[in-house]
PDB file of N, CA and C in Angstrom:
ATOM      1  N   UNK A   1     -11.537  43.642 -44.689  1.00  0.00           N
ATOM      2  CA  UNK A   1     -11.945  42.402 -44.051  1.00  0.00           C
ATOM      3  C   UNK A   1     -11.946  41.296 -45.098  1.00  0.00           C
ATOM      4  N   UNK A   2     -11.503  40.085 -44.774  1.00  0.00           N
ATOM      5  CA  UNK A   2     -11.373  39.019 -45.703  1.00  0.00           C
ATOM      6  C   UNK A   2     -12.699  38.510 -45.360  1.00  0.00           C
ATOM      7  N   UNK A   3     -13.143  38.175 -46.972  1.00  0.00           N
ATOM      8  CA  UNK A   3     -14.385  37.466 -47.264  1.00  0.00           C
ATOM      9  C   UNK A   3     -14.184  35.843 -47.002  1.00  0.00           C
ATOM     10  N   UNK A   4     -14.983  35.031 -45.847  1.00  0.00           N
ATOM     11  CA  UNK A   4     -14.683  33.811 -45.770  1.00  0.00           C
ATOM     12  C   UNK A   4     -14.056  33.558 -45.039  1.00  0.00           C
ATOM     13  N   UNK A   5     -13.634  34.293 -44.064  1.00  0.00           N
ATOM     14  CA  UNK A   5     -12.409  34.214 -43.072  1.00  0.00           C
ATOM     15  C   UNK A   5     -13.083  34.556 -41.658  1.00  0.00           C
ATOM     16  N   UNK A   6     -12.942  33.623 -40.456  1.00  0.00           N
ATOM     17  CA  UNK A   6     -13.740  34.283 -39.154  1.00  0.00           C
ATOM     18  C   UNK A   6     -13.628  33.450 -38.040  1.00  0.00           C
ATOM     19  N   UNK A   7     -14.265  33.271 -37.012  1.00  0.00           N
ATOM     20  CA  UNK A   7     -14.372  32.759 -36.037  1.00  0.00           C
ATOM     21  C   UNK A   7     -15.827  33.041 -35.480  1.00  0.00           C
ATOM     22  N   UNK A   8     -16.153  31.828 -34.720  1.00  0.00           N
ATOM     23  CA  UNK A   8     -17.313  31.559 -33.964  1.00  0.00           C
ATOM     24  C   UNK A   8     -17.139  31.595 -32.869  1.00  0.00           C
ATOM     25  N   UNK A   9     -17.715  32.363 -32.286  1.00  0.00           N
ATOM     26  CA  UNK A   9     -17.931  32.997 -30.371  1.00  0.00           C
ATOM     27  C   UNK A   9     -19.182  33.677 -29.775  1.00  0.00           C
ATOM     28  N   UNK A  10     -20.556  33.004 -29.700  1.00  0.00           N
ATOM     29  CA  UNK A  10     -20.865  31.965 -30.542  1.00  0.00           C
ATOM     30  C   UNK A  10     -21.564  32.057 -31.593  1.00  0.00           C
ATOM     31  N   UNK A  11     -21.864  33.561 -31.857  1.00  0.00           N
ATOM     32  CA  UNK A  11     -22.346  34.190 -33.284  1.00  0.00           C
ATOM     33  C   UNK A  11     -20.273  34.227 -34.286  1.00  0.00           C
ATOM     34  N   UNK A  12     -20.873  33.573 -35.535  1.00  0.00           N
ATOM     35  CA  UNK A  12     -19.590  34.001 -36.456  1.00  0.00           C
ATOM     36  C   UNK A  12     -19.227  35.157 -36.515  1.00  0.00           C
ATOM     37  N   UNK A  13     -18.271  35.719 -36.585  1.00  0.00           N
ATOM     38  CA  UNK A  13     -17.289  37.144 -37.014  1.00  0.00           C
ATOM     39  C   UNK A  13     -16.401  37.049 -37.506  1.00  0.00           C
ATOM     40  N   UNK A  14     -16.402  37.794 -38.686  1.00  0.00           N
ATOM     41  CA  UNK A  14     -15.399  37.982 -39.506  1.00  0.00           C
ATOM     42  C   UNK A  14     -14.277  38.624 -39.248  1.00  0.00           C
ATOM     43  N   UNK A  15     -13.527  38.132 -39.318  1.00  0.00           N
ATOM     44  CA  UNK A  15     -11.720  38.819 -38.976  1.00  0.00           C
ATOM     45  C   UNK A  15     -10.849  38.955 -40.730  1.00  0.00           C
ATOM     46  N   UNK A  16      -9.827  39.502 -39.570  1.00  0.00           N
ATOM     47  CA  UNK A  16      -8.627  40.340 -41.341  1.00  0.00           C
ATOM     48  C   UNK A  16      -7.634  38.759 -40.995  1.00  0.00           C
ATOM     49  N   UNK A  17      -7.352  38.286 -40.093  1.00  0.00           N
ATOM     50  CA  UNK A  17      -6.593  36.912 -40.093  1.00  0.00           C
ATOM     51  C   UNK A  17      -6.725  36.100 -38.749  1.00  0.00           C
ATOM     52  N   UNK A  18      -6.327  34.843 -38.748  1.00  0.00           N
ATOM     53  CA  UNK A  18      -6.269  33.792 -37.915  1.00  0.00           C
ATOM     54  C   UNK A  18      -4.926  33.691 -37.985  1.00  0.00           C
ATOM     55  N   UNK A  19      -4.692  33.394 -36.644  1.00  0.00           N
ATOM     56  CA  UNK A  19      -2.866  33.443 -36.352  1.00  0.00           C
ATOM     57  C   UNK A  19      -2.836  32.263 -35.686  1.00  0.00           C
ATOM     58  N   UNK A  20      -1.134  31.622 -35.705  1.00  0.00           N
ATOM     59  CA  UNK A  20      -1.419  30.057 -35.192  1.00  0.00           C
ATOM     60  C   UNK A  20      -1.867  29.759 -33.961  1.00  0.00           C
ATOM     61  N   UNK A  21      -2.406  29.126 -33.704  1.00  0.00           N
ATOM     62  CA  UNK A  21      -3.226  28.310 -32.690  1.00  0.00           C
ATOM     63  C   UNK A  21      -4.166  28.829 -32.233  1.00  0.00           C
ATOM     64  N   UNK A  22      -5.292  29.772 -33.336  1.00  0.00           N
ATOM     65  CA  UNK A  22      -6.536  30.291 -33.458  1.00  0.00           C
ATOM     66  C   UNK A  22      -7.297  29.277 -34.062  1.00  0.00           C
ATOM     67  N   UNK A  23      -8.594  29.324 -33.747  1.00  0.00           N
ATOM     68  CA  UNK A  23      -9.401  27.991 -34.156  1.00  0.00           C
ATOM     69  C   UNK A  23     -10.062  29.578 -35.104  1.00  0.00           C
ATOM     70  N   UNK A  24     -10.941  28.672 -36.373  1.00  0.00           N
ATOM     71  CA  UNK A  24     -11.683  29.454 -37.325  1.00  0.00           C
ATOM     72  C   UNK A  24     -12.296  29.258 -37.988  1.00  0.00           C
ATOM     73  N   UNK A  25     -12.797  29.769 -39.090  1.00  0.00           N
ATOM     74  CA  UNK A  25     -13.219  29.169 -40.019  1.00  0.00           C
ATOM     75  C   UNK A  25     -12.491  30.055 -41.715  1.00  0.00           C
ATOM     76  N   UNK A  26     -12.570  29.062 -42.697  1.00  0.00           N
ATOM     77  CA  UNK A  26     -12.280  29.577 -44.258  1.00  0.00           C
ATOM     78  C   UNK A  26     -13.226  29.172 -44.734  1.00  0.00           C
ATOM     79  N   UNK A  27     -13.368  29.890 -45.607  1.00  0.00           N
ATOM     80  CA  UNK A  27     -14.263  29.294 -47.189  1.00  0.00           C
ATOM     81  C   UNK A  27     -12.847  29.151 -48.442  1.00  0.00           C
ATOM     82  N   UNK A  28     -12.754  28.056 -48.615  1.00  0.00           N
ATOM     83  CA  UNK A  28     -11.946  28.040 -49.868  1.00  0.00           C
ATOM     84  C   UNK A  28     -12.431  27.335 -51.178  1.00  0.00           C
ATOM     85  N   UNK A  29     -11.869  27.469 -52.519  1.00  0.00           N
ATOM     86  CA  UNK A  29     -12.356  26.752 -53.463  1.00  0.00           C
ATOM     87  C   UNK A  29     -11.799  25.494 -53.423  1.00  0.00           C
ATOM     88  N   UNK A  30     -12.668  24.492 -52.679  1.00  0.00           N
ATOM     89  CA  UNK A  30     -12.195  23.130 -53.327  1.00  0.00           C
ATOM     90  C   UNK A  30     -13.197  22.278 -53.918  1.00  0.00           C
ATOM     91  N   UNK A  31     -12.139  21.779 -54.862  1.00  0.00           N
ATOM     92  CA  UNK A  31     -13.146  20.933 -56.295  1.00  0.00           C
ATOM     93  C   UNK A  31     -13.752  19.736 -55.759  1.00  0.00           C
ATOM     94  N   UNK A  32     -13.078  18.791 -54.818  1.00  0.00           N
ATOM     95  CA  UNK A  32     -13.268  17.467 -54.416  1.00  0.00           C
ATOM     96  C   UNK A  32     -13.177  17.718 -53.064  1.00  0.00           C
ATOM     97  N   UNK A  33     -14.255  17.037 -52.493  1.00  0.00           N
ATOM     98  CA  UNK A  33     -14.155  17.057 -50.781  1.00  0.00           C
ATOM     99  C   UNK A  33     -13.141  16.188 -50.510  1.00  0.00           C
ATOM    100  N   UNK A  34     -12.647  14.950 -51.070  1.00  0.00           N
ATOM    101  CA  UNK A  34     -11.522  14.239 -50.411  1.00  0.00           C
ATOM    102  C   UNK A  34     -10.248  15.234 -50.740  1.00  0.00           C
ATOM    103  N   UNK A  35     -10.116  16.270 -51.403  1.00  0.00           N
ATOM    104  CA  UNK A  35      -9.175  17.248 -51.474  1.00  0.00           C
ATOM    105  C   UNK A  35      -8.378  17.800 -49.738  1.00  0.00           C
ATOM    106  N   UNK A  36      -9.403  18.054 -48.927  1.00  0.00           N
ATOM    107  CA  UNK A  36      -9.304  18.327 -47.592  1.00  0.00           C
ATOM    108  C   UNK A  36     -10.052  17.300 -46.809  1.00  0.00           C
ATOM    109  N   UNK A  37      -8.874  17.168 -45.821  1.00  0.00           N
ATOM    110  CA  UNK A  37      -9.428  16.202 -44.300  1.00  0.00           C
ATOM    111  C   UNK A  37      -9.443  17.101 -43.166  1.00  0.00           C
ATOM    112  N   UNK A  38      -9.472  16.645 -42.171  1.00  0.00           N
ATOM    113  CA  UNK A  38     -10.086  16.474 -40.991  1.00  0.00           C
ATOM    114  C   UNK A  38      -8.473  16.724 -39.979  1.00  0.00           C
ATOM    115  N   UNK A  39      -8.044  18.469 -39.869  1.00  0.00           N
ATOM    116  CA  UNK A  39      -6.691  18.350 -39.329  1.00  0.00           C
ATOM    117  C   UNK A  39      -5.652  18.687 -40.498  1.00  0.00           C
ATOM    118  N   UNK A  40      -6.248  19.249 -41.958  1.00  0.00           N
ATOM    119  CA  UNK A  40      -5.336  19.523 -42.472  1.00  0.00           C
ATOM    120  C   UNK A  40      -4.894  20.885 -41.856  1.00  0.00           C
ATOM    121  N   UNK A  41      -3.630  21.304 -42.494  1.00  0.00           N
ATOM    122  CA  UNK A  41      -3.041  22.328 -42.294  1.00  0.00           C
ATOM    123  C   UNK A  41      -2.725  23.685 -43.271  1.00  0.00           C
ATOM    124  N   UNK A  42      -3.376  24.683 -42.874  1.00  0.00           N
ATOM    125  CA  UNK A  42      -3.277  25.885 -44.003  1.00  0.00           C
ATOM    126  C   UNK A  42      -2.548  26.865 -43.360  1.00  0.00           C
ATOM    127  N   UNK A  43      -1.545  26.801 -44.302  1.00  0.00           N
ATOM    128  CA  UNK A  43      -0.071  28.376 -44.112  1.00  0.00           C
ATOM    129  C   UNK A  43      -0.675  29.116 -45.413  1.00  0.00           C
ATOM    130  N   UNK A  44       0.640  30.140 -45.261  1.00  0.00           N
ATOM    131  CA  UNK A  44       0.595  31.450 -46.173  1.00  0.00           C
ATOM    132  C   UNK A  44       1.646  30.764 -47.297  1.00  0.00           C
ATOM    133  N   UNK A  45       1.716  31.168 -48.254  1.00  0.00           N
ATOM    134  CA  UNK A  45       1.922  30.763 -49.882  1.00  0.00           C
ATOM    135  C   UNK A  45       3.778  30.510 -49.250  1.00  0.00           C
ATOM    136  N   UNK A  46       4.126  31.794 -48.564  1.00  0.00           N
ATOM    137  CA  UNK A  46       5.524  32.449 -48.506  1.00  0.00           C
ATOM    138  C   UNK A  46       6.000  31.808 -46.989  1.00  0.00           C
ATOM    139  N   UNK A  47       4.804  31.114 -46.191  1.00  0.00           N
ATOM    140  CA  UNK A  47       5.557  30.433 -45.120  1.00  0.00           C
ATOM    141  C   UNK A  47       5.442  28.930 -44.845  1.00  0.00           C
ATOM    142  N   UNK A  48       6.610  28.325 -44.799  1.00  0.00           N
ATOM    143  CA  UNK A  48       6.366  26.613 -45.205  1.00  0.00           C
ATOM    144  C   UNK A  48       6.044  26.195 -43.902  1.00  0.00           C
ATOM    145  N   UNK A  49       4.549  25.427 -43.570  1.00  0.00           N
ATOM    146  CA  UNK A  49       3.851  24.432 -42.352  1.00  0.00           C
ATOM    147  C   UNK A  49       5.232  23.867 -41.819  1.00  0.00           C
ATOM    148  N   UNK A  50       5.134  23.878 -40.473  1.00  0.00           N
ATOM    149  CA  UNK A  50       5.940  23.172 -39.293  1.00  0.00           C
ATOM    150  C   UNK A  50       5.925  21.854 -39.733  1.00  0.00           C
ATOM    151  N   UNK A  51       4.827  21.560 -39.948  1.00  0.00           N
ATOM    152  CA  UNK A  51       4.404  19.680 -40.366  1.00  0.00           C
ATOM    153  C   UNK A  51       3.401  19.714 -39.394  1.00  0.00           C
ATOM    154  N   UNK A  52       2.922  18.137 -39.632  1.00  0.00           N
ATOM    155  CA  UNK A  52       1.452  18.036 -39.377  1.00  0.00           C
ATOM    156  C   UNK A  52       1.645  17.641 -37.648  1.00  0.00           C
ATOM    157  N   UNK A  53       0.384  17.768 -37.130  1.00  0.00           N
ATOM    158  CA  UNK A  53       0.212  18.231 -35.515  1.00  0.00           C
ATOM    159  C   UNK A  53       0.474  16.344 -35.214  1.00  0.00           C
ATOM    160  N   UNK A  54      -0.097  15.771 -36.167  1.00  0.00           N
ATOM    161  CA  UNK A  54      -0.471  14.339 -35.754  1.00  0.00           C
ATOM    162  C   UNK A  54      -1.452  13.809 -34.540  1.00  0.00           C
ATOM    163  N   UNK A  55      -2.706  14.929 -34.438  1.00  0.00           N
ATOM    164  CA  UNK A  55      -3.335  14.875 -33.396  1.00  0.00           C
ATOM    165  C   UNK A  55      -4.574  14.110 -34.316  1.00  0.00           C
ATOM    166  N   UNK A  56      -5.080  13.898 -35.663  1.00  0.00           N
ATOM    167  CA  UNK A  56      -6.125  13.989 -36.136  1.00  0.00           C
ATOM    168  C   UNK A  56      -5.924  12.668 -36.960  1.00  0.00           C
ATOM    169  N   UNK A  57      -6.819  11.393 -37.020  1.00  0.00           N
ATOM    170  CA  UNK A  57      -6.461   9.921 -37.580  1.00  0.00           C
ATOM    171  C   UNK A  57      -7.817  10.297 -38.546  1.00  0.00           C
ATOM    172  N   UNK A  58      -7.103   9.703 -39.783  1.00  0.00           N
ATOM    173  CA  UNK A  58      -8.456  10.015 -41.082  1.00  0.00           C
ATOM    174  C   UNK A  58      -9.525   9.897 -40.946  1.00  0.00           C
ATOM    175  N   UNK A  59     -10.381  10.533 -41.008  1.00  0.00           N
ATOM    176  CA  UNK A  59     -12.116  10.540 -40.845  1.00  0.00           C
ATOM    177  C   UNK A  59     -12.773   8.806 -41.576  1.00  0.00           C
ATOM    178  N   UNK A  60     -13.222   7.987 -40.722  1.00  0.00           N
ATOM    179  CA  UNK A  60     -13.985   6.819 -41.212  1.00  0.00           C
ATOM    180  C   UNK A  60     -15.232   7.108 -41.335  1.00  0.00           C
ATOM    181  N   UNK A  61     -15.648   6.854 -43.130  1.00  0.00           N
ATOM    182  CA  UNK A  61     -16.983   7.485 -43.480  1.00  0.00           C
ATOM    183  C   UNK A  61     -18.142   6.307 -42.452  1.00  0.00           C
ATOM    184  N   UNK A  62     -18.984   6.999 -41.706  1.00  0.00           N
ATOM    185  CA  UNK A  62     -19.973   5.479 -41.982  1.00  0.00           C
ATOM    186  C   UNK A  62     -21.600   6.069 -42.244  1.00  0.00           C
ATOM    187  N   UNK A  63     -22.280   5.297 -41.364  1.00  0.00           N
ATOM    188  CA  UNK A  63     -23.945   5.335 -41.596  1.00  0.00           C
ATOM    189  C   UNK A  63     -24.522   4.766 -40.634  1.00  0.00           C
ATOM    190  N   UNK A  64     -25.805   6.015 -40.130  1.00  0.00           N
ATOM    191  CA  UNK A  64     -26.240   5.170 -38.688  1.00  0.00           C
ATOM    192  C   UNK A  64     -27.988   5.268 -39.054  1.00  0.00           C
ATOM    193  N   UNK A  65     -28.037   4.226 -38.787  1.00  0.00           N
ATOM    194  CA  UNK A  65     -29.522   4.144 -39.607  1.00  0.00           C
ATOM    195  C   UNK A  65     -30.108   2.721 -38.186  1.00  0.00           C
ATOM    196  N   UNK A  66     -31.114   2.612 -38.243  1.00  0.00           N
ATOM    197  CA  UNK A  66     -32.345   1.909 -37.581  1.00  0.00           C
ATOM    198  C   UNK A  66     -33.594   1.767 -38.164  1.00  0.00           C
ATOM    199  N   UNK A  67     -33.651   0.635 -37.592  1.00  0.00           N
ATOM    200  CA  UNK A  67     -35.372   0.077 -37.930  1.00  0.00           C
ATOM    201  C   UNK A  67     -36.464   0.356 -37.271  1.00  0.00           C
ATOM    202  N   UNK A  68     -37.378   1.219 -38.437  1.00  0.00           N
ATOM    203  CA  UNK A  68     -38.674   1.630 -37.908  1.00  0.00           C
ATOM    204  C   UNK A  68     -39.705   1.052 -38.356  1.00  0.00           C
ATOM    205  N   UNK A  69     -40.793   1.137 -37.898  1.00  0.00           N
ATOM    206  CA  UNK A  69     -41.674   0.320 -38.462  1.00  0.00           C
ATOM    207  C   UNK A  69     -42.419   1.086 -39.907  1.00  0.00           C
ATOM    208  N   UNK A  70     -42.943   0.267 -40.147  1.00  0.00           N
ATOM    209  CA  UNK A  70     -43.996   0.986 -41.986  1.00  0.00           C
ATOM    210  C   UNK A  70     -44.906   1.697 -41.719  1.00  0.00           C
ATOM    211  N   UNK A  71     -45.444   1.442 -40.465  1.00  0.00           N
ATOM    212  CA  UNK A  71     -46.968   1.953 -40.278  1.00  0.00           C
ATOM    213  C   UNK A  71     -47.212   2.265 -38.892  1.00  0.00           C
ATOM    214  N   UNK A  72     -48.303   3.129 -38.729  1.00  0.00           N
ATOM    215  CA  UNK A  72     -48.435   3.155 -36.996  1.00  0.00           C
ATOM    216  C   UNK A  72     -48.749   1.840 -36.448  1.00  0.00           C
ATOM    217  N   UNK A  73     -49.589   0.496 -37.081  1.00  0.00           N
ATOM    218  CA  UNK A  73     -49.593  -0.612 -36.592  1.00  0.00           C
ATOM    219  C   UNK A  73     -48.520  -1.692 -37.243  1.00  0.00           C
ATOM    220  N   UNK A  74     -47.397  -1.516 -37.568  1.00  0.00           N
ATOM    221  CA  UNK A  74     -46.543  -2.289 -37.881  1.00  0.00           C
ATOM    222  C   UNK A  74     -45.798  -2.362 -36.328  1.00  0.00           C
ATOM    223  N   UNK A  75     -45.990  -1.838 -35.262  1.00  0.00           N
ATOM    224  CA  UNK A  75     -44.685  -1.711 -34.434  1.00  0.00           C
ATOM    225  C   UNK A  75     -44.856  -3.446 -33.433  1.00  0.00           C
ATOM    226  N   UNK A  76     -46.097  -3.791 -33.294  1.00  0.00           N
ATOM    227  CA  UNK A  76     -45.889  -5.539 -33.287  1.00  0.00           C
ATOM    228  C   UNK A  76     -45.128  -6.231 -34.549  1.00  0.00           C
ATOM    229  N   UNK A  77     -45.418  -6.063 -35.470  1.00  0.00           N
ATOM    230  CA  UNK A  77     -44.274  -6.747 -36.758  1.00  0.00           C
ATOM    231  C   UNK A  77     -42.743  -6.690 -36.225  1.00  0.00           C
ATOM    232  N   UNK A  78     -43.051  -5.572 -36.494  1.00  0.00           N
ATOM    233  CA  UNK A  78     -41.070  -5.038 -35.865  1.00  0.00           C
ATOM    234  C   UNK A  78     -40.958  -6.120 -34.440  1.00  0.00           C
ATOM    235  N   UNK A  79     -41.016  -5.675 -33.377  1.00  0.00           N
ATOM    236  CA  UNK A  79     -41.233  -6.224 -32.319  1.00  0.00           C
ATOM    237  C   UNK A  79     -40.983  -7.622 -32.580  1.00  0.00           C
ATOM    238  N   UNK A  80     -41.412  -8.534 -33.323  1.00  0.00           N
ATOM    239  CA  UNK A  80     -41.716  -9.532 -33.251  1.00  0.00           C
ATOM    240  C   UNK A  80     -40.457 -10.339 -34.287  1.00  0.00           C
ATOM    241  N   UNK A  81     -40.589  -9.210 -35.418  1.00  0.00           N
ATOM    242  CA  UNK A  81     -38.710  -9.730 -36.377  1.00  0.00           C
ATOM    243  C   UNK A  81     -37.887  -9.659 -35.619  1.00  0.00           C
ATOM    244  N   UNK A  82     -37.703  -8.465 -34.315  1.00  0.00           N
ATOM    245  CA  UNK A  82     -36.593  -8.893 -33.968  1.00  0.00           C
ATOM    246  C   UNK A  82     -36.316  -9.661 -32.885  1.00  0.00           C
ATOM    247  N   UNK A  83     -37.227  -9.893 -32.290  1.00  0.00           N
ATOM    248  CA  UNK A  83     -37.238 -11.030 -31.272  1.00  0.00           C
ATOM    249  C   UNK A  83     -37.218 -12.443 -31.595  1.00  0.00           C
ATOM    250  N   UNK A  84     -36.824 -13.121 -33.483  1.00  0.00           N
ATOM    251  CA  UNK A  84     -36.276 -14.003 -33.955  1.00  0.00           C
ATOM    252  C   UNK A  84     -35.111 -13.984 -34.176  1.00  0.00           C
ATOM    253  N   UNK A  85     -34.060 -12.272 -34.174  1.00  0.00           N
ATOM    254  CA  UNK A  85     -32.929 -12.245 -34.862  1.00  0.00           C
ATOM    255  C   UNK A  85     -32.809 -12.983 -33.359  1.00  0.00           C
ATOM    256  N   UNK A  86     -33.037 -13.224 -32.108  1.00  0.00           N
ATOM    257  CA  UNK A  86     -31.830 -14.001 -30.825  1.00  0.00           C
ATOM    258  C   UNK A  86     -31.717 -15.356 -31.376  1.00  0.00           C
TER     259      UNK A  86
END
């Protein structure tokens, strides 16, 4: 059994391979996360990728964040800043 190698259904299990158009999972060594995206493509050393599916547009990093208040009685403060941002 390959270490790092499996599929989720809906507990993970480990398998000996993923064949094309098996969804899965790997563990591989990579140094840099921008090394791998979102839709890359992994073959065998000895068989060259079809090319890319072109189903997958580069991952846009962002950040989702909101305003809470400081305190349990800050939530009139809040309330009240943003009813100047109109």
């Amino acid at each position: 059994m390959s270490e790092g190698l499996g599929y989720q259904s809906p507990e993970a299990g480990a398998c000996e391979e993923l064949r094309r158009g098996e969804v899965g999972f790997l563990f591989a060594n990579v140094k840099t996360v921008s090394d791998a995206q979102v839709g890359d493509t992994i073959t065998d050393a000895t068989e060259e990728a079809a090319g890319a599916s072109g189903r997958f547009s580069p991952a846009k990093p962002m950040v989702f964040g909101g305003p809470l208040p400081g305190g349990v009685h800050a939530h009139g403060l809040l309330r009240d800043a943003l009813e100047k941002l109109d």
